[in-house]
C-alpha atoms as a PDB file:
ATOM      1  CA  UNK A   1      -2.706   7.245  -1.895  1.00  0.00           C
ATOM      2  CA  UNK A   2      -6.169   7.162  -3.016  1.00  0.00           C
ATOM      3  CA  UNK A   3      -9.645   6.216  -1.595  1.00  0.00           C
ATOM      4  CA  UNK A   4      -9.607   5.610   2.217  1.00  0.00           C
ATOM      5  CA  UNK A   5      -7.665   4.003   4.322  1.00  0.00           C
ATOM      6  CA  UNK A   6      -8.682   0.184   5.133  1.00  0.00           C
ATOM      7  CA  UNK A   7      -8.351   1.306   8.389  1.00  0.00           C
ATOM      8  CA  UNK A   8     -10.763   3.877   8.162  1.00  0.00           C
ATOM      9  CA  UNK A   9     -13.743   3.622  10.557  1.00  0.00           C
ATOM     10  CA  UNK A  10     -17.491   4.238   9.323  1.00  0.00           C
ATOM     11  CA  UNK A  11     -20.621   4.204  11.389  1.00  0.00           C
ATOM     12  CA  UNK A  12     -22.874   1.316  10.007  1.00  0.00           C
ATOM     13  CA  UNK A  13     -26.462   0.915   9.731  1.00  0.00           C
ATOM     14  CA  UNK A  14     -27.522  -2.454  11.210  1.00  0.00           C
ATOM     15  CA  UNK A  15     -30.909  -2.434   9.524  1.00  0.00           C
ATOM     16  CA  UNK A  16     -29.257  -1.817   6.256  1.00  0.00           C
ATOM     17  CA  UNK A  17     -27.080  -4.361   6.837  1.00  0.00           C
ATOM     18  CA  UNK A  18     -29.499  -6.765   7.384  1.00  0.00           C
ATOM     19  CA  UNK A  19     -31.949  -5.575   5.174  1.00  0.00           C
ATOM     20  CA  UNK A  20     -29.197  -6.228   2.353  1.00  0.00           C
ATOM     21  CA  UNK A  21     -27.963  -9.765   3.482  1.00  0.00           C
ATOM     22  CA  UNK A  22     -31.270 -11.276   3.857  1.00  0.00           C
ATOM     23  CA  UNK A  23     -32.230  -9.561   0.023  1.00  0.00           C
ATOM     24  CA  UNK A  24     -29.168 -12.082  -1.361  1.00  0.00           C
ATOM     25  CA  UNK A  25     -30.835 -14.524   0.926  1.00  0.00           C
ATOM     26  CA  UNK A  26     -27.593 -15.230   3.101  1.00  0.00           C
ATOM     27  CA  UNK A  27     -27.136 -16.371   6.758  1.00  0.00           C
ATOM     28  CA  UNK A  28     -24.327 -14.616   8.626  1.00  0.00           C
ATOM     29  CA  UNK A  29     -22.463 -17.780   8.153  1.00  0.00           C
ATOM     30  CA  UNK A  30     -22.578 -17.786   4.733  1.00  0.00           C
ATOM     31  CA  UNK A  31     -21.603 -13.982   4.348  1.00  0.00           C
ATOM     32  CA  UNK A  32     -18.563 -15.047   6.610  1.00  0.00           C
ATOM     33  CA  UNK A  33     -17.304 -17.645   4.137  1.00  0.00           C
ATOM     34  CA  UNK A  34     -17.967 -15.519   1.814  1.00  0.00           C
ATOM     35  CA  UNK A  35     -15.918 -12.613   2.995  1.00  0.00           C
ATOM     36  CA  UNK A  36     -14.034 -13.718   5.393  1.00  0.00           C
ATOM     37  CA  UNK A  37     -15.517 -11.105   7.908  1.00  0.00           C
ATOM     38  CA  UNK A  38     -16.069 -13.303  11.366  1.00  0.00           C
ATOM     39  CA  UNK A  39     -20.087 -14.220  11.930  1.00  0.00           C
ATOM     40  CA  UNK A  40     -19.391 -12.464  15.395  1.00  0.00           C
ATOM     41  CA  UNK A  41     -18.540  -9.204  13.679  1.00  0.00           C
ATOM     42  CA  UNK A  42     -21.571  -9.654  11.235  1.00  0.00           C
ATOM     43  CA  UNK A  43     -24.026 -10.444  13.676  1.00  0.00           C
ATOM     44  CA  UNK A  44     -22.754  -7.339  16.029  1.00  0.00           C
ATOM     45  CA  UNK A  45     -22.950  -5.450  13.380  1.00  0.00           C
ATOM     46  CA  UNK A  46     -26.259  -5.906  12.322  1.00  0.00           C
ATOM     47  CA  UNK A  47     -27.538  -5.763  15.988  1.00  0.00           C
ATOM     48  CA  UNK A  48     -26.098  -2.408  16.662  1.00  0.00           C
ATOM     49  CA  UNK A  49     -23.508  -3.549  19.644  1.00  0.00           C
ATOM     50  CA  UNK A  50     -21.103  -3.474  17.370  1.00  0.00           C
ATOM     51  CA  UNK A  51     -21.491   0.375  15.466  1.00  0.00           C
ATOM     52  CA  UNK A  52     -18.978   1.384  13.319  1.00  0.00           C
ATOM     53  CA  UNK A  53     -16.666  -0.610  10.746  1.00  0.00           C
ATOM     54  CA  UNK A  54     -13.430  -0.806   9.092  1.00  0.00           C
ATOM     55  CA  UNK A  55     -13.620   0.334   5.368  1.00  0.00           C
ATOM     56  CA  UNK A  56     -11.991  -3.114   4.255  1.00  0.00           C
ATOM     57  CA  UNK A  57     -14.986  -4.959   6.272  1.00  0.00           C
ATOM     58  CA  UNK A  58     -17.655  -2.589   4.108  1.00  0.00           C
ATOM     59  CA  UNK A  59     -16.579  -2.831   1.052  1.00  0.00           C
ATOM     60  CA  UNK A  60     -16.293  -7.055   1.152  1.00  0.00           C
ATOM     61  CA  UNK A  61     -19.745  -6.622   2.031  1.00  0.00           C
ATOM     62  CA  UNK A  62     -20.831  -4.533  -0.236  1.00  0.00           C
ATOM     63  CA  UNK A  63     -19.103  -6.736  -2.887  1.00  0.00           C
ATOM     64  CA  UNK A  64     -21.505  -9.606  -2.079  1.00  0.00           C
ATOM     65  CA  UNK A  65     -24.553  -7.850  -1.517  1.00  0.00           C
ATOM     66  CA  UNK A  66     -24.327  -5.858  -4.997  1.00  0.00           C
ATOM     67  CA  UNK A  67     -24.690  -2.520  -2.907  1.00  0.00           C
ATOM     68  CA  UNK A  68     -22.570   0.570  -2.486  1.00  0.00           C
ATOM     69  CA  UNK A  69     -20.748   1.296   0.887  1.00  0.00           C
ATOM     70  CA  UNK A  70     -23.057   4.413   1.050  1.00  0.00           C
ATOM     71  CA  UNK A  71     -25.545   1.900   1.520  1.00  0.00           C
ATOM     72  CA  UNK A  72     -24.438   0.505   4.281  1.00  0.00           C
ATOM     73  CA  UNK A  73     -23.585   3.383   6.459  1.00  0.00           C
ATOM     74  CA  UNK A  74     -25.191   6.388   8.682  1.00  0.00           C
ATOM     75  CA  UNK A  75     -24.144   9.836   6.608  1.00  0.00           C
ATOM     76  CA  UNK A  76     -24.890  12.659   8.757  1.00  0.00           C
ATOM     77  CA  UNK A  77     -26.939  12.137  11.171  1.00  0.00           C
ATOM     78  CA  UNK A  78     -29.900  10.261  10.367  1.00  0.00           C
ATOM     79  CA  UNK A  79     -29.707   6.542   9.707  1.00  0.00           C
ATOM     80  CA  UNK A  80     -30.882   4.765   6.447  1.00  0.00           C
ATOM     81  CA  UNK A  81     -32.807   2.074   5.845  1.00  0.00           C
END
């Protein structure tokens, strides 16, 4: 098997996450229809109570927002944004 696992966990960045969505000018709602990732998990997500993420979730996100994964999550130990 190659790549990771879709069950493969990933620290996120919640400002990055945001930061991307509201560059594509999307709600939470519409990334959920979009992605089928629940508004609850976006909106955790993106406020930090929710802090790490399946790879699956990531890379439907990524998808949308035209971004990398990389993008998206904390490598090492400093976040970006």
């Amino acid at each position: 098997m190659s790549g990771p696992s879709s069950d493969t966990d990933y620290r996120t960045n919640p400002r990055a996450l945001k930061w991307w969505r509201l560059k594509n000018h999307y709600s939470q709602r519409d990334v959920e229809e979009k992605t089928g990732v629940s508004y609850t998990t976006i909106s955790k997500l993106e406020n930090g109570h929710r802090t790490r993420a399946r790879f699956g979730t990531l890379e439907k996100l990524a998808q949308i927002y035209g971004c990398t994964i990389e993008d998206l999550i904390v490598i090492g130990s400093q976040l970006l944004a």
